[in-house]
N, C-alpha and C. Protein backbone atom coordinates (compact mmCIF):
# COMPACT_ATOMS: atom_id res chain seq x y z
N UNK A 1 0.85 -1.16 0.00
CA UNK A 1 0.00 0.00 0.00
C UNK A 1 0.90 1.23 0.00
N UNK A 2 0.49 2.16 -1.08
CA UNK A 2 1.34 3.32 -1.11
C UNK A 2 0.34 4.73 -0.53
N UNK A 3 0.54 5.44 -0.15
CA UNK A 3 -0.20 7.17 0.11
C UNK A 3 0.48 8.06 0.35
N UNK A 4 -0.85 8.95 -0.97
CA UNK A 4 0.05 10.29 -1.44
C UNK A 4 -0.66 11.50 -1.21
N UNK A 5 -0.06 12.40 -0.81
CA UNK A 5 -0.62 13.41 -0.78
C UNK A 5 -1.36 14.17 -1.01
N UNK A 6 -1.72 14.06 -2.15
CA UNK A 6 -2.81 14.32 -3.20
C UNK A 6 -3.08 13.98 -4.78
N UNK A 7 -4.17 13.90 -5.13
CA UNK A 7 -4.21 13.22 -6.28
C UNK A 7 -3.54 13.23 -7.50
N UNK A 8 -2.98 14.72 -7.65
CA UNK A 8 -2.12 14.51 -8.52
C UNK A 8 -0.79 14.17 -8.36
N UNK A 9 -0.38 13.74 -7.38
CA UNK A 9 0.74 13.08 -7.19
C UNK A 9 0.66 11.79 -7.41
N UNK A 10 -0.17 11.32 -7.24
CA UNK A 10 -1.01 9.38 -7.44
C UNK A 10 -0.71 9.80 -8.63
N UNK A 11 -1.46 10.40 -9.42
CA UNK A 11 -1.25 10.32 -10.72
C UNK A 11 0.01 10.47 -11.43
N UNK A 12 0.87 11.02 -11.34
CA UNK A 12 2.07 11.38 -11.42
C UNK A 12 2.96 10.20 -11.12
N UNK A 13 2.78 9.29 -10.34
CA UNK A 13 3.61 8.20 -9.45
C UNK A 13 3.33 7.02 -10.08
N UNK A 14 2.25 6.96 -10.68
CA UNK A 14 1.59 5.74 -10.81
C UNK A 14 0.90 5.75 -12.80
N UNK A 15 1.86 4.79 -13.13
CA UNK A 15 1.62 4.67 -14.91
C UNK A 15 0.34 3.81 -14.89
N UNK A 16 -0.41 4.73 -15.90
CA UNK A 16 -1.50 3.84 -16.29
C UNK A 16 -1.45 2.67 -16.36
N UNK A 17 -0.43 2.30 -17.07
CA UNK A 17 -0.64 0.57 -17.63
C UNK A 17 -0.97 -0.24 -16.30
N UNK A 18 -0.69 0.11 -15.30
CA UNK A 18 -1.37 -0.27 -13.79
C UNK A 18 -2.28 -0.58 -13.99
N UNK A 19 -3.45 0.86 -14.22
CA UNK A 19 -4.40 0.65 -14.21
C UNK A 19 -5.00 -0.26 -14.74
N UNK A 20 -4.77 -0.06 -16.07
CA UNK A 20 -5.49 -0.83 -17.07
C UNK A 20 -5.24 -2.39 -16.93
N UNK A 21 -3.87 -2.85 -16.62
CA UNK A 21 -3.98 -3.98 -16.13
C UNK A 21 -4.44 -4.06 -14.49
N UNK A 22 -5.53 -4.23 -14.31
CA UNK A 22 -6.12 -3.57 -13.04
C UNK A 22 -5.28 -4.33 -11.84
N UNK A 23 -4.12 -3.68 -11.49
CA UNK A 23 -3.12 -3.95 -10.53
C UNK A 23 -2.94 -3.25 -9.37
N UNK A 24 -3.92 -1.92 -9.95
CA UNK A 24 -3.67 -0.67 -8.71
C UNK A 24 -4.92 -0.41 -8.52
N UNK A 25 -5.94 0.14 -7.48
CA UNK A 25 -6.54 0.70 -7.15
C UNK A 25 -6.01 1.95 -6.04
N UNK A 26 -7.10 2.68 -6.46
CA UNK A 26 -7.16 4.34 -5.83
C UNK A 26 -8.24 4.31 -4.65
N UNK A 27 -7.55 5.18 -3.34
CA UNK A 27 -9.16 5.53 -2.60
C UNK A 27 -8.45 6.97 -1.78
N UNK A 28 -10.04 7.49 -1.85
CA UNK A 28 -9.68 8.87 -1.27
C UNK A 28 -9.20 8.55 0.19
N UNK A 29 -9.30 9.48 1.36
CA UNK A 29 -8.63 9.66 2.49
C UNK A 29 -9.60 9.35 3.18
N UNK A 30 -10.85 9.20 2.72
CA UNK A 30 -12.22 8.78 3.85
C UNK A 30 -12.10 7.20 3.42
N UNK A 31 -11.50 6.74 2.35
CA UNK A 31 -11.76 5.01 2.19
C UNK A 31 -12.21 4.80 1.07
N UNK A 32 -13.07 6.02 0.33
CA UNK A 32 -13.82 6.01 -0.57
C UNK A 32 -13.41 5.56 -2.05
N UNK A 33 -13.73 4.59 -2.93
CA UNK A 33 -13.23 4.42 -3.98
C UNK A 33 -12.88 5.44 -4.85
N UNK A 34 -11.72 5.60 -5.77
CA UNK A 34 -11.65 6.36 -6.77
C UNK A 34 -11.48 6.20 -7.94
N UNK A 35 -11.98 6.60 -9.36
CA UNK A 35 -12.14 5.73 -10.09
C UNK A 35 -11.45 6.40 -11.35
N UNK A 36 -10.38 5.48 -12.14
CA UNK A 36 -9.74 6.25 -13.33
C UNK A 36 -10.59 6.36 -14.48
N UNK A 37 -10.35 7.51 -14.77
CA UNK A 37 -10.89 8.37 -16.43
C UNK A 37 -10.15 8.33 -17.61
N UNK A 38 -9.58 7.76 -18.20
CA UNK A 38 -8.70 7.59 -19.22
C UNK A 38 -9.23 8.40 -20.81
N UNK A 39 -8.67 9.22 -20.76
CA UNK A 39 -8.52 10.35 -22.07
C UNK A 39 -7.45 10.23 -23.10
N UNK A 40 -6.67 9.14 -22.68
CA UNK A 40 -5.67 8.62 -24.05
C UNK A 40 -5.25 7.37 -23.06
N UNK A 41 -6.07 6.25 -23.76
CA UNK A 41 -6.16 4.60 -23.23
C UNK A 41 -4.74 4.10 -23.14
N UNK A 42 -4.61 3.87 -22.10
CA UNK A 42 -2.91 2.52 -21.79
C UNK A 42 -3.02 1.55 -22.55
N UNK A 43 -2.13 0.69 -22.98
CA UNK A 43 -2.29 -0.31 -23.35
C UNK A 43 -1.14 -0.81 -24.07
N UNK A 44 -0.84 -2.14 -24.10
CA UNK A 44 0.43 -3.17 -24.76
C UNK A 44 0.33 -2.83 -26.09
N UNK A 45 1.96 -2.65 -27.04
CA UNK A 45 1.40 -2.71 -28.22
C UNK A 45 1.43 -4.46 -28.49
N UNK A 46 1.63 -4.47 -29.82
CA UNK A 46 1.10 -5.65 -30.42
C UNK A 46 2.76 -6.45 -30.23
N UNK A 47 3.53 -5.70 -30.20
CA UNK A 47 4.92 -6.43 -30.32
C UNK A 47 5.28 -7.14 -28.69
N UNK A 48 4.44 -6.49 -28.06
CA UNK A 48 4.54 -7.66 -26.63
C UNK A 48 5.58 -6.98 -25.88
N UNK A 49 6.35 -6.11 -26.00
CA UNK A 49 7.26 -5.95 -25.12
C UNK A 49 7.44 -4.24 -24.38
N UNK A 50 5.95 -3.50 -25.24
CA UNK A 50 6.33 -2.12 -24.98
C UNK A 50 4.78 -1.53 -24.97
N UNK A 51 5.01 -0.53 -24.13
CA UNK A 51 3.34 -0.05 -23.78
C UNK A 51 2.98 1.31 -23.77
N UNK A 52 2.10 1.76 -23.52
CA UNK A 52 1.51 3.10 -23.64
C UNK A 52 1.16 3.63 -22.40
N UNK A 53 0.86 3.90 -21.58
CA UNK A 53 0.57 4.38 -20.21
C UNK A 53 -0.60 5.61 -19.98
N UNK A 54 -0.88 5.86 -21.06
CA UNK A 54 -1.95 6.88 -21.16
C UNK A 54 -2.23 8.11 -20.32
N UNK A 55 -2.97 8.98 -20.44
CA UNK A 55 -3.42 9.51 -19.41
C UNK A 55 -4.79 9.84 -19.36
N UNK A 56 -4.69 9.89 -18.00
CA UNK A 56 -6.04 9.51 -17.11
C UNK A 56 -6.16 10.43 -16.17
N UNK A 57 -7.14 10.76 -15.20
CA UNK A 57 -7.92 11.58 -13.77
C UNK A 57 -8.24 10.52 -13.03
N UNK A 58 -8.49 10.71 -11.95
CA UNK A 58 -9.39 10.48 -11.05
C UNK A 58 -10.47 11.20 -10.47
N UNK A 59 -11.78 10.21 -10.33
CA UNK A 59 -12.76 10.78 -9.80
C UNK A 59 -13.79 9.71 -8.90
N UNK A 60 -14.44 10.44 -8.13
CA UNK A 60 -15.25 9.36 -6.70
C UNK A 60 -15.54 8.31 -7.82
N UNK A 61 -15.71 7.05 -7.04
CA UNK A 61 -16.50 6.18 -7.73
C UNK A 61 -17.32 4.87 -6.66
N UNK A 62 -17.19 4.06 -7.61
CA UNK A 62 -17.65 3.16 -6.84
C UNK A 62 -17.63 1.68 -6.75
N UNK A 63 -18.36 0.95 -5.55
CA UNK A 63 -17.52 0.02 -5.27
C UNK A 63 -17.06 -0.55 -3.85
N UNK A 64 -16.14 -1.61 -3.88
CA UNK A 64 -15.87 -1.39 -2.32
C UNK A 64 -14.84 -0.59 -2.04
N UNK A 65 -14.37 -0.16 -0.71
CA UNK A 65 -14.43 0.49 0.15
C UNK A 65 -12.62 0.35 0.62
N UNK A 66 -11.85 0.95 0.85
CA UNK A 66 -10.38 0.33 1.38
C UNK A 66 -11.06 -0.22 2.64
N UNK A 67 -11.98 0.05 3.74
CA UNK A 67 -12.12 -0.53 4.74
C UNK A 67 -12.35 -1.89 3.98
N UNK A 68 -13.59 -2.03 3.38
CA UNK A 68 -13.78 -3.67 2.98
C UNK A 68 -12.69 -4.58 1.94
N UNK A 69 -12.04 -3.66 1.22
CA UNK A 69 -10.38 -4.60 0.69
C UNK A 69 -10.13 -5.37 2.23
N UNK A 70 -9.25 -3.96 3.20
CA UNK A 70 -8.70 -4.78 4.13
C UNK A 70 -9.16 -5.56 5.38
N UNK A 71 -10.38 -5.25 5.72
CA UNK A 71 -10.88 -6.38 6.69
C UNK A 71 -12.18 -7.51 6.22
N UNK A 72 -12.69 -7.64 5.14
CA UNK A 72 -13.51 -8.53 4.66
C UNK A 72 -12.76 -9.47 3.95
């Protein structure tokens, strides 16, 4: 578990291709899910060895909860 200061530092720290290979999740400071917006899509190219990382926002979303990740 990493935490950052504020969101655009998450964003900044953290390459899409995360996302998209859904490896990372986001939550605000209350627990609350946060959910990526992608405005130029991550993704593998076709040659298998090199990727795109896109960029993306965050915004509330939904879902569970960091409380329910870590104690359910």
């Amino acid at each position: 578990m990493v935490t950052y200061a504020t969101m655009s530092e998450a964003i900044e720290q953290t390459p899409g291709i995360s996302l998209a290979e859904q490896d990372t999740f986001f939550f605000a400071s209350d627990g609350s899910p946060l959910e990526p917006h992608f405005s130029e899509p991550a993704h593998f190219h076709s040659d298998g060895t090199s990727y795109t990382n896109g960029v993306y926002s965050l915004s509330p979303g939904t879902g569970r909860t960091l409380q329910d990740w870590l104690f359910s």
